[in-house]
C-alpha atoms as a PDB file:
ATOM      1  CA  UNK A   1      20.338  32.534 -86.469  1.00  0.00           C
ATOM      2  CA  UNK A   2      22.354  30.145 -85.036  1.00  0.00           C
ATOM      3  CA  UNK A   3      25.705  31.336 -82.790  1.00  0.00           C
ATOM      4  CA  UNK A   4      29.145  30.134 -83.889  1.00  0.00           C
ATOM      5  CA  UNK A   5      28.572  26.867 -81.971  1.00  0.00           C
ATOM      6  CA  UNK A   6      25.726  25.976 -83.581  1.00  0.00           C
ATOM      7  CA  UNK A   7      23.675  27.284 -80.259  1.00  0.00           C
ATOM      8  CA  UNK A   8      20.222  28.991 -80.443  1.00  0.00           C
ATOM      9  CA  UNK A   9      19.843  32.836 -79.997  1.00  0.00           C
ATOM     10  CA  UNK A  10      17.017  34.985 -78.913  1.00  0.00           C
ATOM     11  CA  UNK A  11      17.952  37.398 -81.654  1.00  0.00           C
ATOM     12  CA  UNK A  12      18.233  35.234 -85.020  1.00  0.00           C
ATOM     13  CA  UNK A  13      15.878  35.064 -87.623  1.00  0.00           C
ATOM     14  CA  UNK A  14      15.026  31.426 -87.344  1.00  0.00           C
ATOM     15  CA  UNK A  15      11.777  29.625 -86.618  1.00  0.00           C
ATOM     16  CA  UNK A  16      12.688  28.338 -82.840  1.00  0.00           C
ATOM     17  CA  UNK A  17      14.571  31.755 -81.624  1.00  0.00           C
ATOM     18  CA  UNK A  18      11.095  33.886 -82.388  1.00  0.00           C
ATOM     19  CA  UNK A  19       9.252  30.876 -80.520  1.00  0.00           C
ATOM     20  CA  UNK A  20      11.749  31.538 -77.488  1.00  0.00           C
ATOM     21  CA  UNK A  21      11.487  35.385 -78.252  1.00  0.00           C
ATOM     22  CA  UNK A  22       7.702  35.102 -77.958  1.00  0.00           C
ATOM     23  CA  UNK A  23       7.438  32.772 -74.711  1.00  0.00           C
ATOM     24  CA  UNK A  24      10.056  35.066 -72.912  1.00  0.00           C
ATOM     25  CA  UNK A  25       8.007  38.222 -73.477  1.00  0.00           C
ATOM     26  CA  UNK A  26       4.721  36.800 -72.600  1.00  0.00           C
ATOM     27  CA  UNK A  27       6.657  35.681 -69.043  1.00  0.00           C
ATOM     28  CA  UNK A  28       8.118  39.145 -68.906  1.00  0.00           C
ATOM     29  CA  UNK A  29       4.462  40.811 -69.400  1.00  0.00           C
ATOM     30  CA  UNK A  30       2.700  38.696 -67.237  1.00  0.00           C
ATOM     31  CA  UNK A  31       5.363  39.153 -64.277  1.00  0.00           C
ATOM     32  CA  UNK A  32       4.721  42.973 -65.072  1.00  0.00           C
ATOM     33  CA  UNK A  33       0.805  42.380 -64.889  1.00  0.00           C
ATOM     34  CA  UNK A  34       0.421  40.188 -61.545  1.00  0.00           C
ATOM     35  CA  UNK A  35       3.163  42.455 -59.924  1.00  0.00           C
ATOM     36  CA  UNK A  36       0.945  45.272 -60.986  1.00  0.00           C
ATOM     37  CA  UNK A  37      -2.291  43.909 -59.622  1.00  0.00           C
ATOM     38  CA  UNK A  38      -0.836  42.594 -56.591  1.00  0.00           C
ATOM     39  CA  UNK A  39       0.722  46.408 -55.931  1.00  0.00           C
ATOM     40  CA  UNK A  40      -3.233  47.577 -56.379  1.00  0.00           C
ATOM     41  CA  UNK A  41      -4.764  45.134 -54.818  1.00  0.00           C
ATOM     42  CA  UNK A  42      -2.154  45.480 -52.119  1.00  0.00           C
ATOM     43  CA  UNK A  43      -3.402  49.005 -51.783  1.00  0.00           C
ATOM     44  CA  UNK A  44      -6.767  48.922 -52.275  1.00  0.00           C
ATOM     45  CA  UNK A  45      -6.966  46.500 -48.962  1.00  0.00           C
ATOM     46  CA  UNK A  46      -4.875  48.804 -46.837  1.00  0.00           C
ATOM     47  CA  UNK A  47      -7.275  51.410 -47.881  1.00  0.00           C
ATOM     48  CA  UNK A  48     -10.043  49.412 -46.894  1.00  0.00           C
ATOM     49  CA  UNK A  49      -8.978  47.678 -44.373  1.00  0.00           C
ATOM     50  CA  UNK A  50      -7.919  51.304 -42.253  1.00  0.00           C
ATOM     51  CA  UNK A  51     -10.339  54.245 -42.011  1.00  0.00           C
ATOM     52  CA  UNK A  52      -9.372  57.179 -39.927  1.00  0.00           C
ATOM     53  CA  UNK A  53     -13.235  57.855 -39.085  1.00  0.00           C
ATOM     54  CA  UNK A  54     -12.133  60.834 -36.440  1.00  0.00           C
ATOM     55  CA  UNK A  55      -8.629  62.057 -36.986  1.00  0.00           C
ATOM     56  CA  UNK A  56      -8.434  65.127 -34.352  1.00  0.00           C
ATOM     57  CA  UNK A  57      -9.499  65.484 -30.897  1.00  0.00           C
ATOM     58  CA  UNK A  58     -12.889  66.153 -30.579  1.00  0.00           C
ATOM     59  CA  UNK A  59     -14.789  67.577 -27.603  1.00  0.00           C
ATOM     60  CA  UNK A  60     -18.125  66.794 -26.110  1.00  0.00           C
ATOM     61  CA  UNK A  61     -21.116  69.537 -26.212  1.00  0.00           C
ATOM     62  CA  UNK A  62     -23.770  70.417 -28.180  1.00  0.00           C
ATOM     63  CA  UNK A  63     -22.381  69.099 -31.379  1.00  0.00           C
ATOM     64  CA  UNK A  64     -22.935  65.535 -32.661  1.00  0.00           C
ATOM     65  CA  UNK A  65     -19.836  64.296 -35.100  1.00  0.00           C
ATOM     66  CA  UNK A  66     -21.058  61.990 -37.579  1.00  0.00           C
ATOM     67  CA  UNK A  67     -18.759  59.567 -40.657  1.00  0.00           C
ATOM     68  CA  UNK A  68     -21.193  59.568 -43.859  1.00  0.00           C
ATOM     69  CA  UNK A  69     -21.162  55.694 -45.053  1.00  0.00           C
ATOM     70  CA  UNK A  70     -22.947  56.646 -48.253  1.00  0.00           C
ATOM     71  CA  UNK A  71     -19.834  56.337 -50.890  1.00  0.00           C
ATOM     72  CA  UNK A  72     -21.765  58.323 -53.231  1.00  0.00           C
ATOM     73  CA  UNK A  73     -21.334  61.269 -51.271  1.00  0.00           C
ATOM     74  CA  UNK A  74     -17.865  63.180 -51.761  1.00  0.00           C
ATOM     75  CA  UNK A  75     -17.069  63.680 -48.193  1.00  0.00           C
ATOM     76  CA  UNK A  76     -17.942  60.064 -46.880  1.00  0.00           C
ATOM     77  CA  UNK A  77     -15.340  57.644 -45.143  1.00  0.00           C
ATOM     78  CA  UNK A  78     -16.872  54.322 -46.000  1.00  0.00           C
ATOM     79  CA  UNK A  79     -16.103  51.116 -43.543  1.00  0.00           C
ATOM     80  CA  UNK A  80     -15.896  47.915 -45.623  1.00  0.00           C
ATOM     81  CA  UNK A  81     -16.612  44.825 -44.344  1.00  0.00           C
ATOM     82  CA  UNK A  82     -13.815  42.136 -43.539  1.00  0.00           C
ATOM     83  CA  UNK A  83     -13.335  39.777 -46.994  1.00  0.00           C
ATOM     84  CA  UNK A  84     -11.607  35.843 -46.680  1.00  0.00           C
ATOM     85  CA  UNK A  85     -10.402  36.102 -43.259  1.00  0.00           C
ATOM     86  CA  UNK A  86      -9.766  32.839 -42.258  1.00  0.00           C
ATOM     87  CA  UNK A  87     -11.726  33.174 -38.709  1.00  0.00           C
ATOM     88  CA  UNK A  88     -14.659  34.653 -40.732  1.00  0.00           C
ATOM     89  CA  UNK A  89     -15.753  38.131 -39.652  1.00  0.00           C
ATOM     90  CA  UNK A  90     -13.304  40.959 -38.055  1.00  0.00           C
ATOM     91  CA  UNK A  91     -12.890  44.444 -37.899  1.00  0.00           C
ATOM     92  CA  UNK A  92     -11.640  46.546 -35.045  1.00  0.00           C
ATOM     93  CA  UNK A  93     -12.422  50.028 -33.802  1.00  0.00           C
ATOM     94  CA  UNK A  94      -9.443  51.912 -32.047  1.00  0.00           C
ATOM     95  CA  UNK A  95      -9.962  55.673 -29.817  1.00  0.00           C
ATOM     96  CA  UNK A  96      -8.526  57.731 -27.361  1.00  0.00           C
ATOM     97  CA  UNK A  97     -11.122  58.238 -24.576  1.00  0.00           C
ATOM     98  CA  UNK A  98     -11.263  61.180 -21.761  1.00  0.00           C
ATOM     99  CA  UNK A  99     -14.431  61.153 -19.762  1.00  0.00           C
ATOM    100  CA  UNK A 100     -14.286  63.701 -16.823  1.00  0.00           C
ATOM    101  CA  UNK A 101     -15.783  62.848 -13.391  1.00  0.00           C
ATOM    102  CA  UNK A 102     -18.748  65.266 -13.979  1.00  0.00           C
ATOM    103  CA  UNK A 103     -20.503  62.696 -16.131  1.00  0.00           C
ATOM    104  CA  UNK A 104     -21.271  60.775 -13.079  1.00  0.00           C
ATOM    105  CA  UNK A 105     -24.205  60.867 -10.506  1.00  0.00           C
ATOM    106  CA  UNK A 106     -24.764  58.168  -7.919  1.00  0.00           C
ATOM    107  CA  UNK A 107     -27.864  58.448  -8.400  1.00  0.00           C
ATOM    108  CA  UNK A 108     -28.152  57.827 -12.499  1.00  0.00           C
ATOM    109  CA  UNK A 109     -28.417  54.661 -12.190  1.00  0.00           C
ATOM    110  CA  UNK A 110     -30.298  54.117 -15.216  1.00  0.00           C
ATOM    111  CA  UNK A 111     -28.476  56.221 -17.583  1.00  0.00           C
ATOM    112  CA  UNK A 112     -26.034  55.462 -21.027  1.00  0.00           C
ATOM    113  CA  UNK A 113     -23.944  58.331 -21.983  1.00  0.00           C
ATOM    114  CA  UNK A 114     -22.829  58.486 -26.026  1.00  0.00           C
ATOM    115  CA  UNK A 115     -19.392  58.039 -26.821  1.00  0.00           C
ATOM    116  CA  UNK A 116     -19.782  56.484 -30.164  1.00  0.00           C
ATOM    117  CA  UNK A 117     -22.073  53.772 -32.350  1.00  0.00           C
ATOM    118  CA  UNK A 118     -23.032  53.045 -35.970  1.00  0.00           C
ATOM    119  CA  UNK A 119     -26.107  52.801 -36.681  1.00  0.00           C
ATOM    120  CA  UNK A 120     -29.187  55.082 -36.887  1.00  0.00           C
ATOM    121  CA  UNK A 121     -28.742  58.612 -35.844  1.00  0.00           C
ATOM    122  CA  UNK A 122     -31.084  57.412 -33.155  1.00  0.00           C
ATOM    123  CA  UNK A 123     -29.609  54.616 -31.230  1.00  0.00           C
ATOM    124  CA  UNK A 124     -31.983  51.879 -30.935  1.00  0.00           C
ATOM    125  CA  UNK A 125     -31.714  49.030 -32.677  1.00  0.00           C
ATOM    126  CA  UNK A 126     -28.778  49.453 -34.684  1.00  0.00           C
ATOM    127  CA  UNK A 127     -25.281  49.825 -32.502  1.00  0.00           C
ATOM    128  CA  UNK A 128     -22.529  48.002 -34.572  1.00  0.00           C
ATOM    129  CA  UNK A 129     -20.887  48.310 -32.089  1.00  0.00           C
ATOM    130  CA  UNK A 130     -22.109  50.939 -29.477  1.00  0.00           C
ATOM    131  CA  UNK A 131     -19.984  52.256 -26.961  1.00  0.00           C
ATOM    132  CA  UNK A 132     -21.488  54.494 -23.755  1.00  0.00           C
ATOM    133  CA  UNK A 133     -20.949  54.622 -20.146  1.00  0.00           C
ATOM    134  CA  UNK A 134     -22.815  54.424 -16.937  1.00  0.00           C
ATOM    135  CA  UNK A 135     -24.219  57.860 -15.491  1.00  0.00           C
ATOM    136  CA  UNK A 136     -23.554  56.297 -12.031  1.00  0.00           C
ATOM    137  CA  UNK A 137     -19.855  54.761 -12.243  1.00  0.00           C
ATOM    138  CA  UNK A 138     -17.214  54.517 -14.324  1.00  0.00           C
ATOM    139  CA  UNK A 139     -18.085  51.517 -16.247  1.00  0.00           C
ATOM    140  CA  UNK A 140     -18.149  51.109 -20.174  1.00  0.00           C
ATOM    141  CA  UNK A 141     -21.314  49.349 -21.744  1.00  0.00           C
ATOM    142  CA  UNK A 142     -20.279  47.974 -25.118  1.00  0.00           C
ATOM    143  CA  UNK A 143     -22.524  47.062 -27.314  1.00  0.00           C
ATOM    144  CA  UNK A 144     -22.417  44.790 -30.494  1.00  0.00           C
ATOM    145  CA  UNK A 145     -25.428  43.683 -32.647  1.00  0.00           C
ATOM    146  CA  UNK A 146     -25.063  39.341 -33.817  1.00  0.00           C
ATOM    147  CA  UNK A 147     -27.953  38.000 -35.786  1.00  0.00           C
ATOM    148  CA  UNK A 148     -29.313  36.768 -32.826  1.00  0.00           C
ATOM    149  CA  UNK A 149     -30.231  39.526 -30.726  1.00  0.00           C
ATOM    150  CA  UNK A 150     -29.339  43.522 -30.637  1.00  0.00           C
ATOM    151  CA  UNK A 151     -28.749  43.534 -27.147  1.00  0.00           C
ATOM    152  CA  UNK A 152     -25.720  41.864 -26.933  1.00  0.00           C
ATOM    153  CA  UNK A 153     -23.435  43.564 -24.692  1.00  0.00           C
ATOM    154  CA  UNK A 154     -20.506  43.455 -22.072  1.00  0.00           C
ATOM    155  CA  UNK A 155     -19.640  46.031 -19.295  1.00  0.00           C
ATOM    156  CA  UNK A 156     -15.748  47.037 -18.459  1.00  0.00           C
ATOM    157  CA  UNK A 157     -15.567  48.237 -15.103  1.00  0.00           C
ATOM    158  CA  UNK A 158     -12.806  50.800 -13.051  1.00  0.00           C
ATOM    159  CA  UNK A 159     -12.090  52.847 -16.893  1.00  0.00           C
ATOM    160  CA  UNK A 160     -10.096  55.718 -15.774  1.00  0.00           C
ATOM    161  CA  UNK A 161     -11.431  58.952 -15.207  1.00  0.00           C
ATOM    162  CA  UNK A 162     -10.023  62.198 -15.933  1.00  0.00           C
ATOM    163  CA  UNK A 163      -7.422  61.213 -17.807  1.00  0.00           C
ATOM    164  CA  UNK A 164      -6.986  59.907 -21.306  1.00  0.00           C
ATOM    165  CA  UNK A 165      -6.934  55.904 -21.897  1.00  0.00           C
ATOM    166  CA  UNK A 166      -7.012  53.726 -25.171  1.00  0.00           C
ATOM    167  CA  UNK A 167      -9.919  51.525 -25.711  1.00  0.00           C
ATOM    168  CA  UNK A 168      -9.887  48.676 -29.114  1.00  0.00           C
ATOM    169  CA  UNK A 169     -12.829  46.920 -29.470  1.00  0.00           C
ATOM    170  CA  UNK A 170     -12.113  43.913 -31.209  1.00  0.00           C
ATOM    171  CA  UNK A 171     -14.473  41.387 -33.507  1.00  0.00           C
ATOM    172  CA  UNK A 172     -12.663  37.552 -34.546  1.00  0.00           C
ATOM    173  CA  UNK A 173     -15.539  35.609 -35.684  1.00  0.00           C
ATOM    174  CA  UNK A 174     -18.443  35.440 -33.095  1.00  0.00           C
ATOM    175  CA  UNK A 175     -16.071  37.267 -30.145  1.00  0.00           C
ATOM    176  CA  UNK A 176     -15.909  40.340 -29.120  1.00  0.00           C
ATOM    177  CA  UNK A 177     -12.306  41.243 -27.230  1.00  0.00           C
ATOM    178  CA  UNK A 178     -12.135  44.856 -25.521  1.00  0.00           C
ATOM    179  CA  UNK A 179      -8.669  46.289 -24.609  1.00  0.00           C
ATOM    180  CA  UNK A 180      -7.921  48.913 -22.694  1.00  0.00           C
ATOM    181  CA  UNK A 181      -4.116  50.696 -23.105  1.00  0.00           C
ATOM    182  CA  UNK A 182      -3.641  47.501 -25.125  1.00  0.00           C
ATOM    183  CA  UNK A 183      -4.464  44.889 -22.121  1.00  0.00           C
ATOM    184  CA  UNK A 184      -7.450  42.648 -23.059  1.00  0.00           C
ATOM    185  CA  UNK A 185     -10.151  43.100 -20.204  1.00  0.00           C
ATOM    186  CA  UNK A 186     -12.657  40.995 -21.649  1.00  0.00           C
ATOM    187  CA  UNK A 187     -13.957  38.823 -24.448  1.00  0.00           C
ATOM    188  CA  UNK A 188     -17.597  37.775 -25.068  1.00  0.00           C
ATOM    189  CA  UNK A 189     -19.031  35.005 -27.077  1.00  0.00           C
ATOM    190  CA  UNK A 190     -21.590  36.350 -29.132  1.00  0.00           C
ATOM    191  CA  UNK A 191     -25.643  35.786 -27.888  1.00  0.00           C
ATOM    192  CA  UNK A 192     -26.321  32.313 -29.419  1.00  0.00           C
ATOM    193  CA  UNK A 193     -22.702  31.562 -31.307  1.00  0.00           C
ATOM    194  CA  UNK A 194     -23.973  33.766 -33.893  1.00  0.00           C
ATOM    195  CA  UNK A 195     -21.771  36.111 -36.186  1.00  0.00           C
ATOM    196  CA  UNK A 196     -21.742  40.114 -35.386  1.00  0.00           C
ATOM    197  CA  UNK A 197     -24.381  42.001 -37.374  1.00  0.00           C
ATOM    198  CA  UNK A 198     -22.233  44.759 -38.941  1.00  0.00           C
ATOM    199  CA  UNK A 199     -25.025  47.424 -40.297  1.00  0.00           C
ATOM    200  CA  UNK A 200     -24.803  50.143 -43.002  1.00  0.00           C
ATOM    201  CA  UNK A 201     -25.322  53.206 -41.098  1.00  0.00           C
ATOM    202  CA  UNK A 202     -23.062  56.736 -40.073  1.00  0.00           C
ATOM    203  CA  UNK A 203     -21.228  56.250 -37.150  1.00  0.00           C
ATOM    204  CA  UNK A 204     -21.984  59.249 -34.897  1.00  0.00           C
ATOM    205  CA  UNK A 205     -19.774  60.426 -31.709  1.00  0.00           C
ATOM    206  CA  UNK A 206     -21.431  62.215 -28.931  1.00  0.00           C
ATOM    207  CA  UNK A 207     -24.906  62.403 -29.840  1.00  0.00           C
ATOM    208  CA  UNK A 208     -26.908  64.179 -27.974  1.00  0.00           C
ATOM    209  CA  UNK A 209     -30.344  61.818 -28.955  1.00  0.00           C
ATOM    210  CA  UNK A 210     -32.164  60.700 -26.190  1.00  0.00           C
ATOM    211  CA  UNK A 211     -34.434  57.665 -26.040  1.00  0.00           C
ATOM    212  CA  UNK A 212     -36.110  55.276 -23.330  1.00  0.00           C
ATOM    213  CA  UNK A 213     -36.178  51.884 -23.357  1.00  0.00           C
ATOM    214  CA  UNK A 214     -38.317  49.566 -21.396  1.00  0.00           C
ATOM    215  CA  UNK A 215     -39.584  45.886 -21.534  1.00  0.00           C
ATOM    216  CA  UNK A 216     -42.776  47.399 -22.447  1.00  0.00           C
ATOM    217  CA  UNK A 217     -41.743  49.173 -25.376  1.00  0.00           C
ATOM    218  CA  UNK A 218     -39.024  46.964 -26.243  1.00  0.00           C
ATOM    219  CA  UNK A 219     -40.144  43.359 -25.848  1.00  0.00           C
ATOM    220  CA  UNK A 220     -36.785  41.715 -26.351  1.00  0.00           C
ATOM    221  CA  UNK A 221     -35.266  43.611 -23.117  1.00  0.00           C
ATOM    222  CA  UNK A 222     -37.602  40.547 -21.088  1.00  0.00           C
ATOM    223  CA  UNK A 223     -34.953  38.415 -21.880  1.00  0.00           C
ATOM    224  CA  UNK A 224     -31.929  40.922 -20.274  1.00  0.00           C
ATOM    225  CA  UNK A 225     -31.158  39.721 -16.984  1.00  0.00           C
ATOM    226  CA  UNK A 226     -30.768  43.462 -15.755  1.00  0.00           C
ATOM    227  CA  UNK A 227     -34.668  43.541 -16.504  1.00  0.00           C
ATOM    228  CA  UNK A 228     -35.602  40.580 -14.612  1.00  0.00           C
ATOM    229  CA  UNK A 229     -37.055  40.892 -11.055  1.00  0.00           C
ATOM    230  CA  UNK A 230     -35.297  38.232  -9.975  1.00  0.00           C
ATOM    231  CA  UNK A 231     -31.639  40.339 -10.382  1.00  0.00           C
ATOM    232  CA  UNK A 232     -31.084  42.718  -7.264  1.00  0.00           C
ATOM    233  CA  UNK A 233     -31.485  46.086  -8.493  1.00  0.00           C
ATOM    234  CA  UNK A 234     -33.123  45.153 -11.921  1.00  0.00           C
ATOM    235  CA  UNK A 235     -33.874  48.039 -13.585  1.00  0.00           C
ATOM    236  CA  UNK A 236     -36.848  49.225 -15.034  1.00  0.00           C
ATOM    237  CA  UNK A 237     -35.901  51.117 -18.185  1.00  0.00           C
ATOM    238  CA  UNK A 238     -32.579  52.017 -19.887  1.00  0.00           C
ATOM    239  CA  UNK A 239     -31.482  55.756 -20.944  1.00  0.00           C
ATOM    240  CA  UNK A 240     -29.491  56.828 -23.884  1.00  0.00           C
ATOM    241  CA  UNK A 241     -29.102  60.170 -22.280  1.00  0.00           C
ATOM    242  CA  UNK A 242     -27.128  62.410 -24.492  1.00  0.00           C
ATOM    243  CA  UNK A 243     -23.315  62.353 -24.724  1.00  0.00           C
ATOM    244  CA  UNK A 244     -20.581  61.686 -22.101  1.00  0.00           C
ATOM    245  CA  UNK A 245     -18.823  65.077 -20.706  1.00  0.00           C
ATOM    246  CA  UNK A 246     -14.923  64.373 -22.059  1.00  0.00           C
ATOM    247  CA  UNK A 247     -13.417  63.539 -25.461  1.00  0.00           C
ATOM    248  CA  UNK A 248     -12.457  61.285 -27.806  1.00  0.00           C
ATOM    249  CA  UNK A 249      -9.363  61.371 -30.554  1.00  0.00           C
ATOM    250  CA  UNK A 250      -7.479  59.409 -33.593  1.00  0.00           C
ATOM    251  CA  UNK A 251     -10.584  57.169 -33.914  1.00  0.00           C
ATOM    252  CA  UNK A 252      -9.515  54.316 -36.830  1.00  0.00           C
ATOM    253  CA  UNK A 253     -11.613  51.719 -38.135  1.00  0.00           C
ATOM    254  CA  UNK A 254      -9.485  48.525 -39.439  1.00  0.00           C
ATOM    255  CA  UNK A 255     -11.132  45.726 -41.343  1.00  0.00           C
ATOM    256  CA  UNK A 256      -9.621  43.144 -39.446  1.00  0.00           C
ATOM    257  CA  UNK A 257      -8.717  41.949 -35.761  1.00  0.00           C
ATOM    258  CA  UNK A 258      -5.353  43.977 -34.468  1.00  0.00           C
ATOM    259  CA  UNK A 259      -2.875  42.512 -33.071  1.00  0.00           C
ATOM    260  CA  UNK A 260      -0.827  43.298 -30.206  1.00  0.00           C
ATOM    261  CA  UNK A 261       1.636  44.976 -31.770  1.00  0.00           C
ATOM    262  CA  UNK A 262      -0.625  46.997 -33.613  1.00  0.00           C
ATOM    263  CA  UNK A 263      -2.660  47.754 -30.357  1.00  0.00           C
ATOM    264  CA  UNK A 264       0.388  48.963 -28.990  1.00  0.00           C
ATOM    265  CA  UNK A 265       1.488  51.583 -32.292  1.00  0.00           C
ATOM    266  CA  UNK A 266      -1.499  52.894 -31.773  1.00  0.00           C
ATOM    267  CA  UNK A 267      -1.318  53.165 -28.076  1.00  0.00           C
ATOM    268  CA  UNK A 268       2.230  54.871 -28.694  1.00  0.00           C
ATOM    269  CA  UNK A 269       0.582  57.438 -30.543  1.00  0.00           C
ATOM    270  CA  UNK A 270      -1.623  59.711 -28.720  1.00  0.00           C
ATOM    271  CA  UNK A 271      -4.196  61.682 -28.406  1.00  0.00           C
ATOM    272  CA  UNK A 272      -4.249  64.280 -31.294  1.00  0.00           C
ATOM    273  CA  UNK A 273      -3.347  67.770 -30.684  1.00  0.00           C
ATOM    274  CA  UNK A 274      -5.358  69.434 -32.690  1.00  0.00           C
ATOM    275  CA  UNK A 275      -8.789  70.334 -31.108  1.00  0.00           C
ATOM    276  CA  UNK A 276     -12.647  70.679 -32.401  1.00  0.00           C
ATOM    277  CA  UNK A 277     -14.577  71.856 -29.969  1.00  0.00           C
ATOM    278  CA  UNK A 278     -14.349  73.523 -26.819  1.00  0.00           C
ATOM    279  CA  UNK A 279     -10.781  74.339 -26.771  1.00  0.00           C
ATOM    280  CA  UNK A 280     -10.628  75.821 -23.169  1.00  0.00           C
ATOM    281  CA  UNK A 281     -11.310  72.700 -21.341  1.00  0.00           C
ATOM    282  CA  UNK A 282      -8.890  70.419 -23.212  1.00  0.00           C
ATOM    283  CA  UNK A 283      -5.502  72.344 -24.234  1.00  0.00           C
ATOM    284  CA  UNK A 284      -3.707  70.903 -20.712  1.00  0.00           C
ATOM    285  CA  UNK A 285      -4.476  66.925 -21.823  1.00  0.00           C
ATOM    286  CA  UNK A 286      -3.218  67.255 -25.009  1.00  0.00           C
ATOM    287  CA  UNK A 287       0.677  67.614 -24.651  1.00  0.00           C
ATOM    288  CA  UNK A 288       3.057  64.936 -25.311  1.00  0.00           C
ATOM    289  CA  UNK A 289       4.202  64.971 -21.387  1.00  0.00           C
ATOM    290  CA  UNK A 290       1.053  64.605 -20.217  1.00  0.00           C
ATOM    291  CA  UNK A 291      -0.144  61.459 -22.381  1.00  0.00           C
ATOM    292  CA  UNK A 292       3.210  59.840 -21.179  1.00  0.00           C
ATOM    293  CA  UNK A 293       3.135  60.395 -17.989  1.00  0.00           C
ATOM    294  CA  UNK A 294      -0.577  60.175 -16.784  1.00  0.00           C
ATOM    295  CA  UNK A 295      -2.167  57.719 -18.975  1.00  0.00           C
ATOM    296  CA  UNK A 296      -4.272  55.215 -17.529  1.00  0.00           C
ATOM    297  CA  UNK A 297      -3.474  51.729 -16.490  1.00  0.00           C
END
């Protein structure tokens, strides 16, 4: 009904009050609704956007680790793919790395030692990404599948040894960007401008699969330069030679490219303390002293 003043009221009985009534609640229960689905969506992306693939500290040996992608299996961690980012594809992988000097022989010169890929259990062709390093020196070969070739890859040179360091390996579009304790050491244009080929498979740490590769078995390696016999010291075939000697912790998975900032939280973190594995080699590394004072450069 109308107020002493002749004004309209939400409460009275007349025809234009319920109209008001009516268009106020429908505002009311559609702020309720899009607040709702933005809260859910809102969470739904964090969870999908961050998977903690390897959460402890785990310890090279005879044991391969492995992340089941298969969502229909209870105990899988499932990586989705980036969604409507404006530079197109990204994701990010983020882990603590300790490889000890004992991995290394001058002359290996022709082995990759497992740290961590997706992909097949075997590690040919699939490595989205793949991450090893050089039996002869302490060198990272990372490896990212694009839908031009599999053998797209970049080397990081001087990685510390013995002691624990951070490594992100980054995906914007068609680059790759690799940081190490949060300083960017390299970025790599994708073989042929083409986007990253991000595959369906487990991602495995320390495998201990081994498997040859040569231009004769694998005709695509007679386009690698470190196959041609015009490079000094070409090789002849590539290893996969079983898994580094070291460790790896905290191993995330984000479904987007990480910022500085966010580099450097994780960085701030540290290795886990809690140990699968062989826990005599490892229990010194893993105090809070020793991250802060000995990490790498």
């Amino acid at each position: 009904m109308a107020d002493a003043a002749g004004g309209i009221t939400l409460s009275g009985a007349d025809a234009l009050s319920q109209v008001l009534l009516g268009v106020v609640l429908v505002i009311v229960v559609y702020i309720v609704l899009a607040t709702s689905e933005f809260l859910y969506k809102s969470f739904t992306r964090m969870y999908k956007d961050r998977v903690e693939l390897f959460a402890n500290t785990y310890v090279s040996g005879p044991k391969m680790y492995s992340v089941i992608q298969d969502p229909r299996i209870p105990q899988s961690k499932t990586i989705y793919f980036s969604d409507n980012q404006r530079s197109g594809i990204e994701f990010s992988y983020s882990l603590f790395t300790y490889i000890r000097s004992d991995t290394f022989d001058n002359n290996d010169t022709s082995s990759l030692y497992h740290i961590l890929h997706k992909g097949y259990g075997k590690m040919y062709p699939l490595l989205g990404p793949g991450i090893f390093c050089w039996g002869n020196k302490n060198t990272l070969r990372i490896f990212m599948n694009c839908y031009h070739t599999w053998d797209n890859y970049t080397d990081i040179e001087n990685i510390p040894v013995d002691k624990w360091f951070h490594l992100t390996v980054t995906c914007k579009g068609n680059t790759l960007f690799v940081y190490i304790n949060g300083n960017l050491k390299t970025k790599m244009a994708l073989s042929n401008n083409t986007p990253p080929y991000q595959n369906y498979g487990n991602v495995y740490a320390f495998s201990n699969r081994k498997l040859t590769l040569n231009s004769t078995n694998t005709v695509s390696l007679l386009n690698d330069p470190m196959f041609s016999t015009d490079t000094p010291g070409h090789l002849n075939s590539i290893t996969f030679n079983g898994p580094i000697k070291g460790m790896i912790s905290r191993v995330f998975y984000f479904g987007y490219a990480l910022t500085y900032s966010e580099i450097q939280a994780l960085l701030n973190m540290g290795p886990s303390r809690t140990i699968e594995g062989d826990v005599n080699m490892s229990t010194e590394y893993l105090s809070d002293t020793w991250w802060t004072n000995k990490q790498g450069p």
